[in-house]
C-alpha atoms as a PDB file:
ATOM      1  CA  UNK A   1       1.898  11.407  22.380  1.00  0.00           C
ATOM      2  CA  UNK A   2       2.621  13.207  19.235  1.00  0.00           C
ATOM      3  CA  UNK A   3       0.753  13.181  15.701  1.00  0.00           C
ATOM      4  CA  UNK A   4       0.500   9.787  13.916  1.00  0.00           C
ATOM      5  CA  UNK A   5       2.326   9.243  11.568  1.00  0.00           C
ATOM      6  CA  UNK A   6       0.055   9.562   7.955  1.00  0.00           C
ATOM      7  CA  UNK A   7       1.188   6.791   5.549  1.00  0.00           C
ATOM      8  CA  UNK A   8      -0.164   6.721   1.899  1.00  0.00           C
ATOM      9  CA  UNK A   9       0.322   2.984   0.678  1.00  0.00           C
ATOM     10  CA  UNK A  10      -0.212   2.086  -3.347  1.00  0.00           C
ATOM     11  CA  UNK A  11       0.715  -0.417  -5.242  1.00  0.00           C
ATOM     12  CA  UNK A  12      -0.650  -1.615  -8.749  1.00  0.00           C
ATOM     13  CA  UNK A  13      -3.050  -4.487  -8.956  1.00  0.00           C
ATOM     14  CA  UNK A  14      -1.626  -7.873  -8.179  1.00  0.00           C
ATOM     15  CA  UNK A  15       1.441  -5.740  -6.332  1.00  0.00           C
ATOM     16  CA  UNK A  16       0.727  -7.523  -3.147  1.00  0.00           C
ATOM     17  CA  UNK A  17      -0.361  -3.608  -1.421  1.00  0.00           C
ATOM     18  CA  UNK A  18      -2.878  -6.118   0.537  1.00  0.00           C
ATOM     19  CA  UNK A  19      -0.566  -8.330   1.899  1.00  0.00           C
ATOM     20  CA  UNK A  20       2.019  -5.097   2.695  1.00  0.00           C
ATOM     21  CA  UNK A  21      -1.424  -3.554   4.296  1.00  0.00           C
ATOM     22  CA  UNK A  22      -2.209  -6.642   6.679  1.00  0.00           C
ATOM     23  CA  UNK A  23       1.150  -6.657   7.478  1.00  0.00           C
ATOM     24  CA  UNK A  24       1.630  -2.811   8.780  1.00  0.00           C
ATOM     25  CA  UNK A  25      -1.511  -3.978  10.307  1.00  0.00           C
ATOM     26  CA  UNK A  26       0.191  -6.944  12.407  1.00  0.00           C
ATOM     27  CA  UNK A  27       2.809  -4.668  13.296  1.00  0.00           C
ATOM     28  CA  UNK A  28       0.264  -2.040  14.961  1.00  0.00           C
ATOM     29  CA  UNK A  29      -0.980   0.269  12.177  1.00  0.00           C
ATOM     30  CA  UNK A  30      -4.569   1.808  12.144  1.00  0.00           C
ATOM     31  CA  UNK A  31      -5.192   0.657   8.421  1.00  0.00           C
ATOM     32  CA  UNK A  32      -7.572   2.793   6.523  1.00  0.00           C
ATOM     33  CA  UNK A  33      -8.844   0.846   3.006  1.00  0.00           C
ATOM     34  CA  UNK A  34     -10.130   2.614   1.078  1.00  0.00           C
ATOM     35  CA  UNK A  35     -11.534  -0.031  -1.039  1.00  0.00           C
ATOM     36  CA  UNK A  36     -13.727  -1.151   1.606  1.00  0.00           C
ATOM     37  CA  UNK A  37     -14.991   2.860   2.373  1.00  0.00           C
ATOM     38  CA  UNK A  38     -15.726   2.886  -0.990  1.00  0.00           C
ATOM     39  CA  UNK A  39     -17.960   0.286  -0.811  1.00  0.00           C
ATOM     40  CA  UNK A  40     -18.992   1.070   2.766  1.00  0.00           C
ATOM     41  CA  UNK A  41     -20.370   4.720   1.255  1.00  0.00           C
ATOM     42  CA  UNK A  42     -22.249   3.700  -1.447  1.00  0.00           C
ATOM     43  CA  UNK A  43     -24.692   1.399   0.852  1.00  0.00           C
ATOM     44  CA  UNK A  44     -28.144   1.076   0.542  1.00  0.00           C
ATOM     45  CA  UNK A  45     -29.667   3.944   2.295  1.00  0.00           C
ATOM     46  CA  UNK A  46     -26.536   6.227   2.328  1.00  0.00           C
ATOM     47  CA  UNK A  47     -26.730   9.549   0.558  1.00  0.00           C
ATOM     48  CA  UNK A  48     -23.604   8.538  -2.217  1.00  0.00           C
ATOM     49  CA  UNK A  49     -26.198   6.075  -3.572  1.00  0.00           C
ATOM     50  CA  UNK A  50     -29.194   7.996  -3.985  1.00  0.00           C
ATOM     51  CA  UNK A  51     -26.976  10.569  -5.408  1.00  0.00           C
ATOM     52  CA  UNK A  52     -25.547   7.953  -7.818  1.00  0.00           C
ATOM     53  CA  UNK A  53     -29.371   6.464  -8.784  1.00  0.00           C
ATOM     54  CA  UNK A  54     -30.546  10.330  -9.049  1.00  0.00           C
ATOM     55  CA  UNK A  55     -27.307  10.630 -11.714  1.00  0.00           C
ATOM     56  CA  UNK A  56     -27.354   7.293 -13.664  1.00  0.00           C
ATOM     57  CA  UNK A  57     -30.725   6.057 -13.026  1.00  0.00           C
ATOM     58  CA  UNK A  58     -32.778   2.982 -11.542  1.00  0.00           C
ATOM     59  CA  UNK A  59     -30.942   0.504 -13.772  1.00  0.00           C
ATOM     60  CA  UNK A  60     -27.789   1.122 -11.756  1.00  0.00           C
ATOM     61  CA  UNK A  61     -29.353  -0.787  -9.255  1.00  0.00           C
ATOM     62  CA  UNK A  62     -29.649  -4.782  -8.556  1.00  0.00           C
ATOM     63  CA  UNK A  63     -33.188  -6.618  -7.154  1.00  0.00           C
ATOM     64  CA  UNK A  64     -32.256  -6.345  -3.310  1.00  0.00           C
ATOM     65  CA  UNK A  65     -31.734  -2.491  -3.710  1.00  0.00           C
ATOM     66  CA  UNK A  66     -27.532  -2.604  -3.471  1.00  0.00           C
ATOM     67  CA  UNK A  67     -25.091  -1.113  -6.248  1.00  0.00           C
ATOM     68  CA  UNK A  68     -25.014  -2.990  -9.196  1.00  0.00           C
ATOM     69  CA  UNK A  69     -21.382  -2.476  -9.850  1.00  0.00           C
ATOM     70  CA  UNK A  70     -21.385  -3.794 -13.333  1.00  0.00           C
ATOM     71  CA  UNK A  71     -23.967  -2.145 -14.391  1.00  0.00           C
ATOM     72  CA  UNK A  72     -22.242   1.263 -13.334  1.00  0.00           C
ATOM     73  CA  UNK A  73     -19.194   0.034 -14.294  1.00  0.00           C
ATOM     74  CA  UNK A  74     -20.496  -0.282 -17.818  1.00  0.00           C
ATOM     75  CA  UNK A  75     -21.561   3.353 -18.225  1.00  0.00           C
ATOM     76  CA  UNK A  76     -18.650   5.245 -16.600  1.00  0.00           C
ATOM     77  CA  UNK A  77     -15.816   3.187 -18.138  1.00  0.00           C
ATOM     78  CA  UNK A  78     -17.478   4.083 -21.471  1.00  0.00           C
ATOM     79  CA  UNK A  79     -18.331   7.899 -20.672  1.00  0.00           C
ATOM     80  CA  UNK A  80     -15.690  10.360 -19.182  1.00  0.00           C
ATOM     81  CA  UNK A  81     -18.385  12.837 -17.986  1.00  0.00           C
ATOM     82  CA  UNK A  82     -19.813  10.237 -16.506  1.00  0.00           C
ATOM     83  CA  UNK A  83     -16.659   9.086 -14.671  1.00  0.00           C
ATOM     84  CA  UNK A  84     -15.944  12.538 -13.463  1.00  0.00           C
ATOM     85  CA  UNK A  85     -19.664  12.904 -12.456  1.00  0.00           C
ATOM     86  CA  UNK A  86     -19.131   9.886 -10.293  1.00  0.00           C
ATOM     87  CA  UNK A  87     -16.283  10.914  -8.836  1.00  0.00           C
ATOM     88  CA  UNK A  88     -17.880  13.606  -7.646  1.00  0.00           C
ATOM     89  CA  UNK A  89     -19.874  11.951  -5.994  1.00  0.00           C
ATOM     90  CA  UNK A  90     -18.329   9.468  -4.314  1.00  0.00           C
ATOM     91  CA  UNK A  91     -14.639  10.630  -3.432  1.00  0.00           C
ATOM     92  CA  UNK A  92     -15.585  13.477  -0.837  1.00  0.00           C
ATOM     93  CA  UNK A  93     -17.943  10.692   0.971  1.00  0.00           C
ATOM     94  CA  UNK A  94     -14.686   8.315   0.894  1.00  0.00           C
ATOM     95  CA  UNK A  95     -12.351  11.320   1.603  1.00  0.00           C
ATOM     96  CA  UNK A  96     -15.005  12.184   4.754  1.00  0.00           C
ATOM     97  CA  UNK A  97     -15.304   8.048   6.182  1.00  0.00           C
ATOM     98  CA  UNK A  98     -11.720   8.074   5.736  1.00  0.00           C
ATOM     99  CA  UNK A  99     -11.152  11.533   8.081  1.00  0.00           C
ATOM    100  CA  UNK A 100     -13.624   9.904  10.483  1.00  0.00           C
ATOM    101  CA  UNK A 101     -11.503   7.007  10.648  1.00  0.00           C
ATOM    102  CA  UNK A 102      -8.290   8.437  11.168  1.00  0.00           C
ATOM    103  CA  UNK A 103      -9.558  10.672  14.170  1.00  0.00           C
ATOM    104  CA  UNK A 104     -10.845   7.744  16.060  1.00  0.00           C
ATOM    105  CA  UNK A 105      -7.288   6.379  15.794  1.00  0.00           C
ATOM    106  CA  UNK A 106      -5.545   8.550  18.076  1.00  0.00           C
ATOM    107  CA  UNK A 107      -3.410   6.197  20.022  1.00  0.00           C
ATOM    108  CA  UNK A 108      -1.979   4.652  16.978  1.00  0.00           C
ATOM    109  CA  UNK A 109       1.670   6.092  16.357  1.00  0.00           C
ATOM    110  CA  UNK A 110       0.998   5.057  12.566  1.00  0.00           C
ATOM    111  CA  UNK A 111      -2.124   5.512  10.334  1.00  0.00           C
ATOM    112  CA  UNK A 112      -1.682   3.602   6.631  1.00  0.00           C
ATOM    113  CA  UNK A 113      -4.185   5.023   3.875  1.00  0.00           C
ATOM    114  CA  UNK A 114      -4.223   1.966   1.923  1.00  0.00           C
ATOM    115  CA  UNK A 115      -5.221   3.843  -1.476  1.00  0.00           C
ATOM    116  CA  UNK A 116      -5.400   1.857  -4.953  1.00  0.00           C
ATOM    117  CA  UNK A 117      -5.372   4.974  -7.304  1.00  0.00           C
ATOM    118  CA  UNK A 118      -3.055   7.075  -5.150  1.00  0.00           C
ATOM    119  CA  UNK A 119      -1.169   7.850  -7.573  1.00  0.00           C
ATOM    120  CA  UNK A 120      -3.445   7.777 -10.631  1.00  0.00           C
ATOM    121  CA  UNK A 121      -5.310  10.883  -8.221  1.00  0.00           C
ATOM    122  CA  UNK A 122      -2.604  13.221  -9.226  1.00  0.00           C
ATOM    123  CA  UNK A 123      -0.105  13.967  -6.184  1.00  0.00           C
ATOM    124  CA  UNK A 124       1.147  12.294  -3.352  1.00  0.00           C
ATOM    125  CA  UNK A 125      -1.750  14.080  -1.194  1.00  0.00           C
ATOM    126  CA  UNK A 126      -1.306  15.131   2.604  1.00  0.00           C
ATOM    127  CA  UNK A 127       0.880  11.736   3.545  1.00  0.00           C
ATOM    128  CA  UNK A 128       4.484  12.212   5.582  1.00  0.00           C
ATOM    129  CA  UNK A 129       5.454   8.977   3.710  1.00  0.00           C
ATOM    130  CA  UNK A 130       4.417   7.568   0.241  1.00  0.00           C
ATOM    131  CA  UNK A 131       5.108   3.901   0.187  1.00  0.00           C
ATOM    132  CA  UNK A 132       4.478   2.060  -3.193  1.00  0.00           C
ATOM    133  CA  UNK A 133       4.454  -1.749  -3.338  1.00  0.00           C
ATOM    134  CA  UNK A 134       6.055  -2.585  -6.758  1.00  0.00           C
ATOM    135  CA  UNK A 135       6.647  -5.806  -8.787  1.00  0.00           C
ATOM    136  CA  UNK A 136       7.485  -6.000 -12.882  1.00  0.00           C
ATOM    137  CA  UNK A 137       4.625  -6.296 -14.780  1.00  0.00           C
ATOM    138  CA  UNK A 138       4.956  -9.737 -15.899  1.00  0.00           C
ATOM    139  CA  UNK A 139       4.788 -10.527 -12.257  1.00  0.00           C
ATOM    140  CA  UNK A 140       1.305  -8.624 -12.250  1.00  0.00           C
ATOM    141  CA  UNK A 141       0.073 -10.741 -15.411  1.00  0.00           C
ATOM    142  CA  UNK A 142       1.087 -13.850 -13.584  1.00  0.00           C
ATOM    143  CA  UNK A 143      -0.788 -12.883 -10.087  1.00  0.00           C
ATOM    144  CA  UNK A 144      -3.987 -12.210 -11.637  1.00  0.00           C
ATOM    145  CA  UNK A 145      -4.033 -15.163 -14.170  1.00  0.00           C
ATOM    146  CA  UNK A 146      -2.974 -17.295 -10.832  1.00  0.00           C
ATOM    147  CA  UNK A 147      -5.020 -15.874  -8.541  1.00  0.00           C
ATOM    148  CA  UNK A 148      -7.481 -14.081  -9.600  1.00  0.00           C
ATOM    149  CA  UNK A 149      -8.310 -16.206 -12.790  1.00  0.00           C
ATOM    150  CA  UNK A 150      -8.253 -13.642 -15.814  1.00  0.00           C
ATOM    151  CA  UNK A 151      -6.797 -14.269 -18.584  1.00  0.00           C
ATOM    152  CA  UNK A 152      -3.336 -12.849 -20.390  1.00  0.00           C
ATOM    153  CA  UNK A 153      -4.885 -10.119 -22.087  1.00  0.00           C
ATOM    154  CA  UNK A 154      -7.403  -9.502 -19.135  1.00  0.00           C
ATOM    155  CA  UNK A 155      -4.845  -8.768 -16.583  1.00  0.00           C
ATOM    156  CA  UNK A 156      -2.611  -6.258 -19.296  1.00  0.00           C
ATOM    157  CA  UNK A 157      -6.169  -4.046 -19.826  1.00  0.00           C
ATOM    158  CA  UNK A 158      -6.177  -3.845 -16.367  1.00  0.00           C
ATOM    159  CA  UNK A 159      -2.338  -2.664 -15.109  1.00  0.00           C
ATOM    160  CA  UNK A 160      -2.602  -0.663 -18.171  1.00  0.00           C
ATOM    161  CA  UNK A 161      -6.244   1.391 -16.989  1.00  0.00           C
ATOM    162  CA  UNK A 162      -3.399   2.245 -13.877  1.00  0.00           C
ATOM    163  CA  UNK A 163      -0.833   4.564 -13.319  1.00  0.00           C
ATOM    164  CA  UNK A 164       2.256   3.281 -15.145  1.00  0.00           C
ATOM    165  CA  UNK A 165       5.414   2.070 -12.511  1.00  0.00           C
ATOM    166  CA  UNK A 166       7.345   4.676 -13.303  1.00  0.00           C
ATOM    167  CA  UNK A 167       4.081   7.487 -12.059  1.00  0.00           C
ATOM    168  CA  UNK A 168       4.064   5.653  -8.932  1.00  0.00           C
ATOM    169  CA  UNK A 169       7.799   5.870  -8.465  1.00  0.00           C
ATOM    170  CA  UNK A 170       7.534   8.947  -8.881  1.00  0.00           C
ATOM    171  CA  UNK A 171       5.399   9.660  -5.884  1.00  0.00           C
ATOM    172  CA  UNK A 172       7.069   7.347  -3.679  1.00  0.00           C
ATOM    173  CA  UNK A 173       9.485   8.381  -0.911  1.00  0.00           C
ATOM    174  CA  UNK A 174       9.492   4.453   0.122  1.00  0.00           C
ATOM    175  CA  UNK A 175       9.584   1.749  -2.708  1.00  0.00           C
ATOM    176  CA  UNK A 176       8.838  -1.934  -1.515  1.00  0.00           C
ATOM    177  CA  UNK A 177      10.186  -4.319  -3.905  1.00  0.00           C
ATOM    178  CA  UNK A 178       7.807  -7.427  -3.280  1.00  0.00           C
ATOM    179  CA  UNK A 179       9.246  -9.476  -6.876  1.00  0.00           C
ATOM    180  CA  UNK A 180      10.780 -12.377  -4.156  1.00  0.00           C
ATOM    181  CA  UNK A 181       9.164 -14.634  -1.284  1.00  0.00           C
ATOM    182  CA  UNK A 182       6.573 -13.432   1.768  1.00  0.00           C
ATOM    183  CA  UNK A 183       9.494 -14.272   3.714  1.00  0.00           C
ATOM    184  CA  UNK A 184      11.839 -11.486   1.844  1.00  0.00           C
ATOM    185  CA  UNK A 185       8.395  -9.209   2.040  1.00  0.00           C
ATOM    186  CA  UNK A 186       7.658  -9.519   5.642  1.00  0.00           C
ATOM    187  CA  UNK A 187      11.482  -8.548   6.050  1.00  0.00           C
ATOM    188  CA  UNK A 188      10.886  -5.782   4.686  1.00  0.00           C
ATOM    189  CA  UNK A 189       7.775  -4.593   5.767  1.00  0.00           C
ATOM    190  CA  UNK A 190       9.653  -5.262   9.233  1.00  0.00           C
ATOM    191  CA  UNK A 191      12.406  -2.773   8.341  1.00  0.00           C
ATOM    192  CA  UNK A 192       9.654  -0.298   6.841  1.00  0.00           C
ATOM    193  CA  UNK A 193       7.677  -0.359  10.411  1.00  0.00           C
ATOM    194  CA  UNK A 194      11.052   0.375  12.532  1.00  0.00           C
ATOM    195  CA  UNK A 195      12.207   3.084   9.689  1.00  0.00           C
ATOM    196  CA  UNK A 196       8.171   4.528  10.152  1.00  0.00           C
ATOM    197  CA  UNK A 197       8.184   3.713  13.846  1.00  0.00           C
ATOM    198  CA  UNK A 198      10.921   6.069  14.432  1.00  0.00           C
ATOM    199  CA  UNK A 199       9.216   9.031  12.837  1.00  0.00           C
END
């Protein structure tokens, strides 16, 4: 059995990197989301969120003693310091859940790091393969006014708080063009697995 093989998977929002990341999943992949460690590590009662009330104070949290994640959101969208200063506090608990993770997948010949802001975190980081899941931005606008329900303007402000298409190209050693049908999408996620399969 030799080393996994350590996939970094990105994609914009409304990319269809979810879809891309259930799929790998179907195929055998240990997944690793990091959306969900993020909100896994900032708990009630874990050490990220006492660290983040000792930081921003009592009002970042809601009646039943969670994260009040508009409430944050408010402050460190409006304040760089304060952006940085969460960062700090809760990427090396994510980076840590996410190391924990990927030794108790051992038998898995392929671990994905499904990672929003891959690219956006400056580098490609530690992955063999970079895989981006890509679609024109008008595609974007469409998703999230379709599925997500914001509005024109709403889902622009948000591609454009991301790293642009062509920073994530430039990461990638594996673009996934997912502009057509699932069925063209699960083709190629099928010819991605095979191509990472035979690493």
């Amino acid at each position: 059995m030799g080393t996994a093989v350590r996939v970094g998977l990105t994609g914009g929002i409304g990319s269809g990197k979810s879809t891309v990341s259930a799929l790998l999943r179907d195929h055998g992949a240990v997944v690793v989301d990091y959306d969900r460690i993020a909100r896994e590590v900032v708990e009630p009662g874990s050490p990220a969120l006492d660290a983040i009330v000792e930081r921003f104070g009592p009002g970042v949290l809601a009646a039943d003693g969670s994260l009040d994640r508009p409430a944050l959101g408010a402050i460190v969208f409006a304040d760089e310091a304060s952006r940085r200063d969460l960062e700090g506090i809760t990427h090396p608990a994510v980076r840590a859940r996410a190391a924990e993770l990927e030794a108790g997948a051992d038998t898995a010949d392929v671990v994905v790091h499904d990672i929003p802001l891959l690219a956006e975190s400056g580098g490609r980081g530690p992955y063999d393969v970079v895989v981006v899941v890509d679609v024109p931005v008008e595609v974007q606008v469409e998703r999230l006014v379709r599925d997500r329900g914001m509005s024109p303007d709403e889902a622009r402000a948000r591609i454009d708080a991301q790293a642009s298409r062509d920073d994530r190209a430039a990461v990638a050693d594996v673009v996934v063009d997912n502009s057509g049908s699932l069925e063209e999408l699960t083709a190629a996620v099928r010819d991605l697995w095979q191509e990472l399969s035979a690493r």
